[in-house]
PDB file of N, CA and C in Angstrom:
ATOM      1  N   UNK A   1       0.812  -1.193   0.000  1.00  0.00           N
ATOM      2  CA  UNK A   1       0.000   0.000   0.000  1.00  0.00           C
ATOM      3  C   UNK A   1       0.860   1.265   0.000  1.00  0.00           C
ATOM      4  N   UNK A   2       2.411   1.180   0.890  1.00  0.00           N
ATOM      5  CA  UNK A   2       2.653   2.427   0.725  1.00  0.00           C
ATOM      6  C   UNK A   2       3.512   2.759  -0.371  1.00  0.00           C
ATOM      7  N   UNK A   3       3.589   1.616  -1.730  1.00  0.00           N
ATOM      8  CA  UNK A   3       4.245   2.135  -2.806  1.00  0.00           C
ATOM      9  C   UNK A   3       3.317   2.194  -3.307  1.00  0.00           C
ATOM     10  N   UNK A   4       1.939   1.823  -3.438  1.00  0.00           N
ATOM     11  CA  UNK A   4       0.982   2.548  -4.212  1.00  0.00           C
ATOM     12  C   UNK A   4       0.616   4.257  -4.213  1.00  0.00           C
ATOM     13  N   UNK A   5       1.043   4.645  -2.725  1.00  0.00           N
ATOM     14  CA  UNK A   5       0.723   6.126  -2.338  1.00  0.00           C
ATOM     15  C   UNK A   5       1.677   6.848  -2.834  1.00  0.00           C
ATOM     16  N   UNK A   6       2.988   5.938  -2.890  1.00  0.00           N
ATOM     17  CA  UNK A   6       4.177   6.837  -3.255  1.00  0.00           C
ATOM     18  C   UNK A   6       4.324   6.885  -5.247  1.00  0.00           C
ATOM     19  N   UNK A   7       3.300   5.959  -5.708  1.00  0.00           N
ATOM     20  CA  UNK A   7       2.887   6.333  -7.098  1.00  0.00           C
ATOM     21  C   UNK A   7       2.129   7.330  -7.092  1.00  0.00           C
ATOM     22  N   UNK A   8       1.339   7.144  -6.363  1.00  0.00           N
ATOM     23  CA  UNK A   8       0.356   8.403  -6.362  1.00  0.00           C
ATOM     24  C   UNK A   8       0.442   9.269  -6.698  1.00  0.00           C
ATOM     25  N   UNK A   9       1.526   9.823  -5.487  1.00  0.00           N
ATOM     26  CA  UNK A   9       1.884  11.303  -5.039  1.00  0.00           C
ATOM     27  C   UNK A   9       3.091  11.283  -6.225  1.00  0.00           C
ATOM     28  N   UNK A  10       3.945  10.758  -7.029  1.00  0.00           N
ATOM     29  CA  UNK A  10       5.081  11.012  -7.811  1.00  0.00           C
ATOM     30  C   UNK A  10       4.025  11.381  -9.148  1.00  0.00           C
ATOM     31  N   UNK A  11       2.947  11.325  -9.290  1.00  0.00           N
ATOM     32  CA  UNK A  11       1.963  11.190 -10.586  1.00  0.00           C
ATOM     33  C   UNK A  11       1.525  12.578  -9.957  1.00  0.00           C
ATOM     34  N   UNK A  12       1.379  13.044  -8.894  1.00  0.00           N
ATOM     35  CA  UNK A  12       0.638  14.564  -8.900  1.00  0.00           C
ATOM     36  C   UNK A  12       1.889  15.423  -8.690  1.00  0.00           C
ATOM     37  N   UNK A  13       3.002  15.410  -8.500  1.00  0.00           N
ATOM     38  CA  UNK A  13       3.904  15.849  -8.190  1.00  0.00           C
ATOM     39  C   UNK A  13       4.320  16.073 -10.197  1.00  0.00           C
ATOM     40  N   UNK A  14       4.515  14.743 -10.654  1.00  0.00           N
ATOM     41  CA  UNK A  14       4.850  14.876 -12.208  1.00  0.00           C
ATOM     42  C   UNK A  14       3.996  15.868 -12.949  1.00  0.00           C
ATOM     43  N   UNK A  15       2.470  15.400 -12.298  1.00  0.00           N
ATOM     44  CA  UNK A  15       1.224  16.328 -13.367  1.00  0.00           C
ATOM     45  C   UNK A  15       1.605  17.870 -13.403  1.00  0.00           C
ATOM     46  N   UNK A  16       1.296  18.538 -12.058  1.00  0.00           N
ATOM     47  CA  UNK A  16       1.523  19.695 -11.369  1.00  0.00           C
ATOM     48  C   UNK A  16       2.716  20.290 -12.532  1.00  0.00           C
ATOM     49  N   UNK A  17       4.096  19.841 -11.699  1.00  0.00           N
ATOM     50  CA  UNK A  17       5.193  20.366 -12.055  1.00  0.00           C
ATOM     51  C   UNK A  17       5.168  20.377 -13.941  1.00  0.00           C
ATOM     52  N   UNK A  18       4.682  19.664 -14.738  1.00  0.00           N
ATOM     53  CA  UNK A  18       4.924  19.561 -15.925  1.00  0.00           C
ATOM     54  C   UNK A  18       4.119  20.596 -16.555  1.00  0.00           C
ATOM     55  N   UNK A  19       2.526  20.795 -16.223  1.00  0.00           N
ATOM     56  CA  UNK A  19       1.640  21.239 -16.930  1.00  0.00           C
ATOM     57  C   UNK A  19       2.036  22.863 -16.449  1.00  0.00           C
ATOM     58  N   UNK A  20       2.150  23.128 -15.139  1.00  0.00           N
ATOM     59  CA  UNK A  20       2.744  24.421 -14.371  1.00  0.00           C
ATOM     60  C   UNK A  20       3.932  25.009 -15.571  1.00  0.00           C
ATOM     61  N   UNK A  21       4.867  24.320 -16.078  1.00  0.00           N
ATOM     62  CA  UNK A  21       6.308  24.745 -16.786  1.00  0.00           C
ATOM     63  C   UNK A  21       5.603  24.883 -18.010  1.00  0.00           C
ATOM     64  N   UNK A  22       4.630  23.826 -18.347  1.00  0.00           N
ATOM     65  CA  UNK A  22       3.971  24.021 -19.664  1.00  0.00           C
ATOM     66  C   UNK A  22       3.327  25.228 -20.038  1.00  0.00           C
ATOM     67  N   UNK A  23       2.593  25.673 -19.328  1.00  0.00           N
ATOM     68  CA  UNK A  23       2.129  27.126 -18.984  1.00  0.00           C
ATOM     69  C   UNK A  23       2.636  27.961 -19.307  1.00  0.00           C
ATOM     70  N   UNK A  24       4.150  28.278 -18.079  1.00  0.00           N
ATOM     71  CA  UNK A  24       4.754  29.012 -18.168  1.00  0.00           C
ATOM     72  C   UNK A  24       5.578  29.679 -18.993  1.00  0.00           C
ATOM     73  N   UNK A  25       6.003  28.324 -20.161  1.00  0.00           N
ATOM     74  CA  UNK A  25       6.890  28.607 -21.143  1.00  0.00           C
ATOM     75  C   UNK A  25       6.167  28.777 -22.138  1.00  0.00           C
ATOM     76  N   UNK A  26       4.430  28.844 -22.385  1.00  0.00           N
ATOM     77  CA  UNK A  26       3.788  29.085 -23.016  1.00  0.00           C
ATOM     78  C   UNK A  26       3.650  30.551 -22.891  1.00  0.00           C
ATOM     79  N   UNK A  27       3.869  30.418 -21.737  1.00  0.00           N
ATOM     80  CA  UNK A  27       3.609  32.241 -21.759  1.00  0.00           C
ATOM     81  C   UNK A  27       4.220  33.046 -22.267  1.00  0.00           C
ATOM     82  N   UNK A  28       5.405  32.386 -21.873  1.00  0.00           N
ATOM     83  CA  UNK A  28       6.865  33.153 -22.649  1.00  0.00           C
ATOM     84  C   UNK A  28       6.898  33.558 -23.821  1.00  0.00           C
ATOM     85  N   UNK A  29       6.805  32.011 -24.471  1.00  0.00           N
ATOM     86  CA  UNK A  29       6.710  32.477 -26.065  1.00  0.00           C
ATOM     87  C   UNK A  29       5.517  33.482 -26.436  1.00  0.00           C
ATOM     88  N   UNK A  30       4.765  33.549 -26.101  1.00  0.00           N
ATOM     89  CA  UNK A  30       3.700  34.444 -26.223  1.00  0.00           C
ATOM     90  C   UNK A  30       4.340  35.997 -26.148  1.00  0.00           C
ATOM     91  N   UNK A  31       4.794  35.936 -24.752  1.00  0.00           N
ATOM     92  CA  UNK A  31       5.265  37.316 -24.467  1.00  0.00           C
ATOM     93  C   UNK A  31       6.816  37.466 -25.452  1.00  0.00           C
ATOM     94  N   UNK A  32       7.358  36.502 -25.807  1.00  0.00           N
ATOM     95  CA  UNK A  32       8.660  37.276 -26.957  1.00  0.00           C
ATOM     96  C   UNK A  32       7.790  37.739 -27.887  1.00  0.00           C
ATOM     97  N   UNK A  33       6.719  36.179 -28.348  1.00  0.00           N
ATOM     98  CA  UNK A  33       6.137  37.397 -29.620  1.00  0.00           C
ATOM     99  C   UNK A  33       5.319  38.560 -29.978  1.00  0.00           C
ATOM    100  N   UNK A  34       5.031  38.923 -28.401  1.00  0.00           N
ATOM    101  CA  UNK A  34       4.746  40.209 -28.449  1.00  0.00           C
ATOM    102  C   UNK A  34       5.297  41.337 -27.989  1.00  0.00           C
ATOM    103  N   UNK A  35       6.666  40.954 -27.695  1.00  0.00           N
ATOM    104  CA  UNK A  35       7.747  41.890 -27.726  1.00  0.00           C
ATOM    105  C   UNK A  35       8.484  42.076 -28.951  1.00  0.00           C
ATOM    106  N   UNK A  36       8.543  41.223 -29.885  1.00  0.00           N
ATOM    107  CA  UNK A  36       9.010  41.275 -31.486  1.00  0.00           C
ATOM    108  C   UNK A  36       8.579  41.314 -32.156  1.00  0.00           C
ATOM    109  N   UNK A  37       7.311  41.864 -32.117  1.00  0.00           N
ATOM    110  CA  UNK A  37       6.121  41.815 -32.952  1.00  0.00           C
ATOM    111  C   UNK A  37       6.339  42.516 -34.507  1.00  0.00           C
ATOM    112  N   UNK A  38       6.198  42.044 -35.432  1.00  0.00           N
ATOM    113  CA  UNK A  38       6.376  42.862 -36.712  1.00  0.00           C
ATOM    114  C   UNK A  38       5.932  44.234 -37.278  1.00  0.00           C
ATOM    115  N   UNK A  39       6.492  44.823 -37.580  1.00  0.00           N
ATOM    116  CA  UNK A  39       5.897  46.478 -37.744  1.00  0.00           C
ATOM    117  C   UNK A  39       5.250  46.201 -38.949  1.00  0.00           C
ATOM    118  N   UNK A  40       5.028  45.428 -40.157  1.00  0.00           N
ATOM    119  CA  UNK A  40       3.905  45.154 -41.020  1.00  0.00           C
ATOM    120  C   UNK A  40       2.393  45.121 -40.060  1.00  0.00           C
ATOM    121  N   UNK A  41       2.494  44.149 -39.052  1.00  0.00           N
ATOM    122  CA  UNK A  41       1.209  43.750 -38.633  1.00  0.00           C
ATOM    123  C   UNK A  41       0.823  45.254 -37.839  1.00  0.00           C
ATOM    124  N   UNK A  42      -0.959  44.873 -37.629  1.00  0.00           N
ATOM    125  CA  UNK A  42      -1.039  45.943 -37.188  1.00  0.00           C
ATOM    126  C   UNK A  42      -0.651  45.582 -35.464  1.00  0.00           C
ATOM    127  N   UNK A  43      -1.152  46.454 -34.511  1.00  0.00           N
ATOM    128  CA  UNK A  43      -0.670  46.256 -33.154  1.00  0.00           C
ATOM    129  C   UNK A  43      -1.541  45.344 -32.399  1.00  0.00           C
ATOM    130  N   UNK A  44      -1.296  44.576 -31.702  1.00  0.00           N
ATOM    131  CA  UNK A  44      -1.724  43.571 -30.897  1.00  0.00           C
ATOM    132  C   UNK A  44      -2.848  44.259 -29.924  1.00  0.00           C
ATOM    133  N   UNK A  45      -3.792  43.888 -29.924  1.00  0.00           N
ATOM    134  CA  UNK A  45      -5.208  44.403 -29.610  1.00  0.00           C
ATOM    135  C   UNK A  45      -6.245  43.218 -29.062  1.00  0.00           C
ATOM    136  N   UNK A  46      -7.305  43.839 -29.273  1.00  0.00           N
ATOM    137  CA  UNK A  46      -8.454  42.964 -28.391  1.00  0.00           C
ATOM    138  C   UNK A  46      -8.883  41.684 -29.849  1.00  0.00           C
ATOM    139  N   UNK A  47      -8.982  42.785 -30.789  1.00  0.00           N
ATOM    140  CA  UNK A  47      -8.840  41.682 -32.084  1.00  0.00           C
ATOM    141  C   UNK A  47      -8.101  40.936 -32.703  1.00  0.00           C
ATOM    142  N   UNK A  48      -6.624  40.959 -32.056  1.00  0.00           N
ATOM    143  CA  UNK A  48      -5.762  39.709 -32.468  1.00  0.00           C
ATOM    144  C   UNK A  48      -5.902  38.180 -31.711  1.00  0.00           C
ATOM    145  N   UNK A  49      -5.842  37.218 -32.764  1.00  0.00           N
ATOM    146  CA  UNK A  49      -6.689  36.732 -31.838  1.00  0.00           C
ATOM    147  C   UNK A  49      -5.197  35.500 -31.092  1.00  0.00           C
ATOM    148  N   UNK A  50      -5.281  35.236 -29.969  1.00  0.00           N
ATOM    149  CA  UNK A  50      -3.752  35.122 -29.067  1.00  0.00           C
ATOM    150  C   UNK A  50      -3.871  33.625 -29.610  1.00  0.00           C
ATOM    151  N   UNK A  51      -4.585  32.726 -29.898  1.00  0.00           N
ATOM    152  CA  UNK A  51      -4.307  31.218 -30.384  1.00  0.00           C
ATOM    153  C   UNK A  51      -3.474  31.306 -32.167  1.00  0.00           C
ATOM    154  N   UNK A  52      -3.965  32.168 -32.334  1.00  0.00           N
ATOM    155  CA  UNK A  52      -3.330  32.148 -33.771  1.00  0.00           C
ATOM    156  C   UNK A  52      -1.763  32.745 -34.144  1.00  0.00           C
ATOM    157  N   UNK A  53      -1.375  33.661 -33.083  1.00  0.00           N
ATOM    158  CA  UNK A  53      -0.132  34.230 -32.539  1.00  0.00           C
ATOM    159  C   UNK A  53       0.640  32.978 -31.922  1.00  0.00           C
ATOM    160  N   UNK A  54      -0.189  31.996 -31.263  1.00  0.00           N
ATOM    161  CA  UNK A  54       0.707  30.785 -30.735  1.00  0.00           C
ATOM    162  C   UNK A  54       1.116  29.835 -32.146  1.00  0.00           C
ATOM    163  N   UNK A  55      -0.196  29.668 -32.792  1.00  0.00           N
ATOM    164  CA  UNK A  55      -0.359  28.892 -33.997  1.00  0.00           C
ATOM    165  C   UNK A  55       0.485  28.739 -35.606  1.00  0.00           C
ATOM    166  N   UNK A  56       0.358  30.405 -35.446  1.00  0.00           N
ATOM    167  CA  UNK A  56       1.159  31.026 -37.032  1.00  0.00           C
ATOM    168  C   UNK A  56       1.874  31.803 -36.430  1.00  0.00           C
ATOM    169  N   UNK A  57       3.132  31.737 -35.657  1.00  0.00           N
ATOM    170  CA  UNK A  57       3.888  32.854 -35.060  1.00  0.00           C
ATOM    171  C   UNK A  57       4.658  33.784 -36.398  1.00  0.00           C
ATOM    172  N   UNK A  58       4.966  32.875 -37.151  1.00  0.00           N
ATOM    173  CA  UNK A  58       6.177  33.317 -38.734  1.00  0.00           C
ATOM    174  C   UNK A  58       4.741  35.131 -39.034  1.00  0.00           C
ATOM    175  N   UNK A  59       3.658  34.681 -39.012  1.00  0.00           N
ATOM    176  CA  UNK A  59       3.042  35.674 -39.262  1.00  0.00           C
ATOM    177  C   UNK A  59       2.806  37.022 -38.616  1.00  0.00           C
ATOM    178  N   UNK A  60       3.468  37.225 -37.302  1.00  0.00           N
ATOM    179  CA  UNK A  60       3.388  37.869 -36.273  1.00  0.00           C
ATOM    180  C   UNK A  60       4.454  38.542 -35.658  1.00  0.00           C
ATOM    181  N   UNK A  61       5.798  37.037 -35.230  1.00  0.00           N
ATOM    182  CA  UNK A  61       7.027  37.660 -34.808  1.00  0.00           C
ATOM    183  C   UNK A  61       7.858  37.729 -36.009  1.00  0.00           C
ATOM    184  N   UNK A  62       8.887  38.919 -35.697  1.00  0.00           N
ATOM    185  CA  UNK A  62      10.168  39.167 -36.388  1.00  0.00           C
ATOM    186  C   UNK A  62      11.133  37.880 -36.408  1.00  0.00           C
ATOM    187  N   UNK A  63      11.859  37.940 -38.086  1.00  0.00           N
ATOM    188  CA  UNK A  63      12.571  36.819 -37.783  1.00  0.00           C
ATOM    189  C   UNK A  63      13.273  36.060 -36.585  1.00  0.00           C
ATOM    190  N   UNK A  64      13.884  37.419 -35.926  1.00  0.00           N
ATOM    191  CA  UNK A  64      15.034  37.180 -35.458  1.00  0.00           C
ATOM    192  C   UNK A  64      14.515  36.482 -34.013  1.00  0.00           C
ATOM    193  N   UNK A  65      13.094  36.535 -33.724  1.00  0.00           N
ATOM    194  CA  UNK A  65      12.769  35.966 -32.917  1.00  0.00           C
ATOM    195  C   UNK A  65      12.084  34.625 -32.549  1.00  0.00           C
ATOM    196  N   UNK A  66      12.099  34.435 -34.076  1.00  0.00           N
ATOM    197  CA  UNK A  66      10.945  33.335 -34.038  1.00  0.00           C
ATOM    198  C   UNK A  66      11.544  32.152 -33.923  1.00  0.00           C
ATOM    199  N   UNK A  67      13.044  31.416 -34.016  1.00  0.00           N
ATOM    200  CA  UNK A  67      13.485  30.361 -33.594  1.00  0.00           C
ATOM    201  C   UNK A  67      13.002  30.142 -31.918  1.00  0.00           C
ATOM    202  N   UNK A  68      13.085  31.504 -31.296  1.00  0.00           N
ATOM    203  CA  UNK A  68      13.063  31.073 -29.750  1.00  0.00           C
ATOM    204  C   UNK A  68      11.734  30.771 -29.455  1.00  0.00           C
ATOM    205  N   UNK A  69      10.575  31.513 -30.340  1.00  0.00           N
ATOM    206  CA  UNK A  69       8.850  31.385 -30.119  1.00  0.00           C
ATOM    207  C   UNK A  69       8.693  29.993 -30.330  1.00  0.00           C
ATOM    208  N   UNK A  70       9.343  29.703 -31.311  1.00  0.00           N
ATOM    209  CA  UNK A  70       8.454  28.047 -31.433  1.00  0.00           C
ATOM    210  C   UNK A  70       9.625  27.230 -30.775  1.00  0.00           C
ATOM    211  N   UNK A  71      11.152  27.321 -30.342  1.00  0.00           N
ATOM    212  CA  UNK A  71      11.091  26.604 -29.471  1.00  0.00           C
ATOM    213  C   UNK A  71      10.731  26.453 -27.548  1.00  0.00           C
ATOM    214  N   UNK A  72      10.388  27.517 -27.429  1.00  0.00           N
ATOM    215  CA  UNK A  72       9.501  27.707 -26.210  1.00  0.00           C
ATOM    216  C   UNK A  72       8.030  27.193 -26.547  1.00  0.00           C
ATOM    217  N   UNK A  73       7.130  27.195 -28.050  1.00  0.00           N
ATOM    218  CA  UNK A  73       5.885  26.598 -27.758  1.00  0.00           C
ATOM    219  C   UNK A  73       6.262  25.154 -27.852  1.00  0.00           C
ATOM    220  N   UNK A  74       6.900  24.559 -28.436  1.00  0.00           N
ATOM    221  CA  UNK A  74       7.115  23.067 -28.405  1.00  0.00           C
ATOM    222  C   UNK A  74       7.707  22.175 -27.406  1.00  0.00           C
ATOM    223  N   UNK A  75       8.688  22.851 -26.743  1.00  0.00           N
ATOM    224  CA  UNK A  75       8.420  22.799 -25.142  1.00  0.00           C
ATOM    225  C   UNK A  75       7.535  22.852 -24.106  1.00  0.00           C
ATOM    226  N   UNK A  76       6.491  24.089 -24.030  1.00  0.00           N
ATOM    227  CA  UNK A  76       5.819  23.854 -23.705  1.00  0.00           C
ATOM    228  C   UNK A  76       4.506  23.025 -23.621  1.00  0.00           C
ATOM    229  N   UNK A  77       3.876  22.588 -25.258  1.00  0.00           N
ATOM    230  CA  UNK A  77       3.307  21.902 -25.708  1.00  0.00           C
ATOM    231  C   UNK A  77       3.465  20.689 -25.072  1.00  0.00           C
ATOM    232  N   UNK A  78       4.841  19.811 -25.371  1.00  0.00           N
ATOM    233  CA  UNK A  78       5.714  19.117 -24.908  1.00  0.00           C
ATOM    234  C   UNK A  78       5.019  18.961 -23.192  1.00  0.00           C
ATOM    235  N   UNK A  79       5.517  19.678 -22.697  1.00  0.00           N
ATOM    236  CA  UNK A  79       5.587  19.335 -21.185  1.00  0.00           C
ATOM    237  C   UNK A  79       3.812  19.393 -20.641  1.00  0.00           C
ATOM    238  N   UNK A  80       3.121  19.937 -21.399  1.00  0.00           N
ATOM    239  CA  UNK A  80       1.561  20.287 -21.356  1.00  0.00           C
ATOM    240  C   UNK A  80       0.868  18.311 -21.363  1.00  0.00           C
ATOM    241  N   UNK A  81       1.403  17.761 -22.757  1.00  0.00           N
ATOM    242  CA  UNK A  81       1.291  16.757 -23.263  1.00  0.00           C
ATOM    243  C   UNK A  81       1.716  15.920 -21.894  1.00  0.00           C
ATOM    244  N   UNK A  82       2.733  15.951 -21.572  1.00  0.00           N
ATOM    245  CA  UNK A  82       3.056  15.076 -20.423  1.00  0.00           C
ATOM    246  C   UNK A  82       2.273  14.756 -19.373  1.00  0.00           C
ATOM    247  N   UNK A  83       2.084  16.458 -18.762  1.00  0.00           N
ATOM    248  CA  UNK A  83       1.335  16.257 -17.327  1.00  0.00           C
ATOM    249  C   UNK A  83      -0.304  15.145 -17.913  1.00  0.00           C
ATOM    250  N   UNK A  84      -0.776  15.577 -19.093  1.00  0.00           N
ATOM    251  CA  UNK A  84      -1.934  15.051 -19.533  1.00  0.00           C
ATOM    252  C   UNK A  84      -1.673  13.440 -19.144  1.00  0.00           C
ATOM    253  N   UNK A  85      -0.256  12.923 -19.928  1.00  0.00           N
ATOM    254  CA  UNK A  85      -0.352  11.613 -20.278  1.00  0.00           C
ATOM    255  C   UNK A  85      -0.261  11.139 -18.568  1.00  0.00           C
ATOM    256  N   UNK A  86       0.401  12.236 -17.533  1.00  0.00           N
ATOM    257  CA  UNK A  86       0.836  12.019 -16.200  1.00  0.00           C
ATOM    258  C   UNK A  86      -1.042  11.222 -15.614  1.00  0.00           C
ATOM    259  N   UNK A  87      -1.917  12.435 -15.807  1.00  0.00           N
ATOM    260  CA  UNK A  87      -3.310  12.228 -15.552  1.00  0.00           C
ATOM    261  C   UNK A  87      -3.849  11.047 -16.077  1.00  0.00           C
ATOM    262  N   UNK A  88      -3.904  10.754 -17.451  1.00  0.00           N
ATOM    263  CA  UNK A  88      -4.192   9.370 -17.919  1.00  0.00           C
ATOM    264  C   UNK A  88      -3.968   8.369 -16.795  1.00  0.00           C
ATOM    265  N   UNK A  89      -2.719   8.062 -16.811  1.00  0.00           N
ATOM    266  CA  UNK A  89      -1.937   7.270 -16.292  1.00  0.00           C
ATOM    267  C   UNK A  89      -2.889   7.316 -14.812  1.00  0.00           C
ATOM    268  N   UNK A  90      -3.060   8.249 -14.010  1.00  0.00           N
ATOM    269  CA  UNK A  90      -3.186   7.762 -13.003  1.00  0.00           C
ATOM    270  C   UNK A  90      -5.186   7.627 -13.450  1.00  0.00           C
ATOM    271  N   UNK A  91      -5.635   8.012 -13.754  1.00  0.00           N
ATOM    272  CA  UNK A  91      -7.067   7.745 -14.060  1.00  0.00           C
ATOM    273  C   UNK A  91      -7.138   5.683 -13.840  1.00  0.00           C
ATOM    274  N   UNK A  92      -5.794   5.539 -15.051  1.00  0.00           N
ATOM    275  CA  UNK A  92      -5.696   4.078 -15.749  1.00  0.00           C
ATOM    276  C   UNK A  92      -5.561   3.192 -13.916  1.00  0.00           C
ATOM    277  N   UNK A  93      -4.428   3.815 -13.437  1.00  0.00           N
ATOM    278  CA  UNK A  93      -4.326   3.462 -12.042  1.00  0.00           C
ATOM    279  C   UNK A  93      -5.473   2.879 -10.887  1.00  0.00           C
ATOM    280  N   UNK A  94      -6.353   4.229 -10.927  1.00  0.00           N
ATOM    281  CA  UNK A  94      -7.288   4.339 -10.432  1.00  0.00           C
ATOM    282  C   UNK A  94      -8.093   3.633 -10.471  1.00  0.00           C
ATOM    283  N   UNK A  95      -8.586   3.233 -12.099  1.00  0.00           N
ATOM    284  CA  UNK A  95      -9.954   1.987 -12.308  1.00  0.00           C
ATOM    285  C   UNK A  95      -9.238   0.927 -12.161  1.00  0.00           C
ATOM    286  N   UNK A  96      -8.255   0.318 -11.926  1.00  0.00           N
ATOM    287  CA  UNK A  96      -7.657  -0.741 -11.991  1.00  0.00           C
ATOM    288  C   UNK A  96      -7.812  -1.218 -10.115  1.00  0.00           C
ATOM    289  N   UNK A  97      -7.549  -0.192  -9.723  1.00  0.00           N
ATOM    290  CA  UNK A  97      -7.160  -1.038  -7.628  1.00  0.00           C
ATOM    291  C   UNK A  97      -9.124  -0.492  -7.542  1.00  0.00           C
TER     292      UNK A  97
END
């Protein structure tokens, strides 16, 4: 029983910490590309719409920034994906005992 608890708790400890960084580095990239934002586009407003800035960044950020945008969203994506598969996993756990 108490290595079942200590799965437990390493599965909310994994979820937490992964989806938390996932977030965060989501944010990031968000916030470079709206610190490098292209002077073609117009200015980032209530009508831009922020999934499509994550989505089509090449359309939004300046070159020089956009290696770091998408590798901060694919990281984050990345670590988002995890905590999920972290949750699965213990769901799978769960119906099983």
């Amino acid at each position: 029983m108490t290595i079942l608890r200590t799965v437990v708790n390493l599965n909310e400890v994994v979820f937490l910490t992964t989806i938390l960084s996932g977030v965060i580095l989501l944010t990031a990239s968000f916030l470079v590309a709206r610190l490098n934002w292209r002077p073609d586009q117009p200015p980032y407003s209530l009508q831009t719409r922020s999934l499509d800035v994550l989505l089509h960044p090449a359309k939004y950020v300046q070159p020089k920034a956009l290696r770091v945008t998408r590798i901060l969203q694919v990281l984050g994506g990345s670590l988002l994906l995890v905590g999920m598969l972290a949750l699965a996993r213990q769901a799978i756990l769960d119906s099983v005992h």
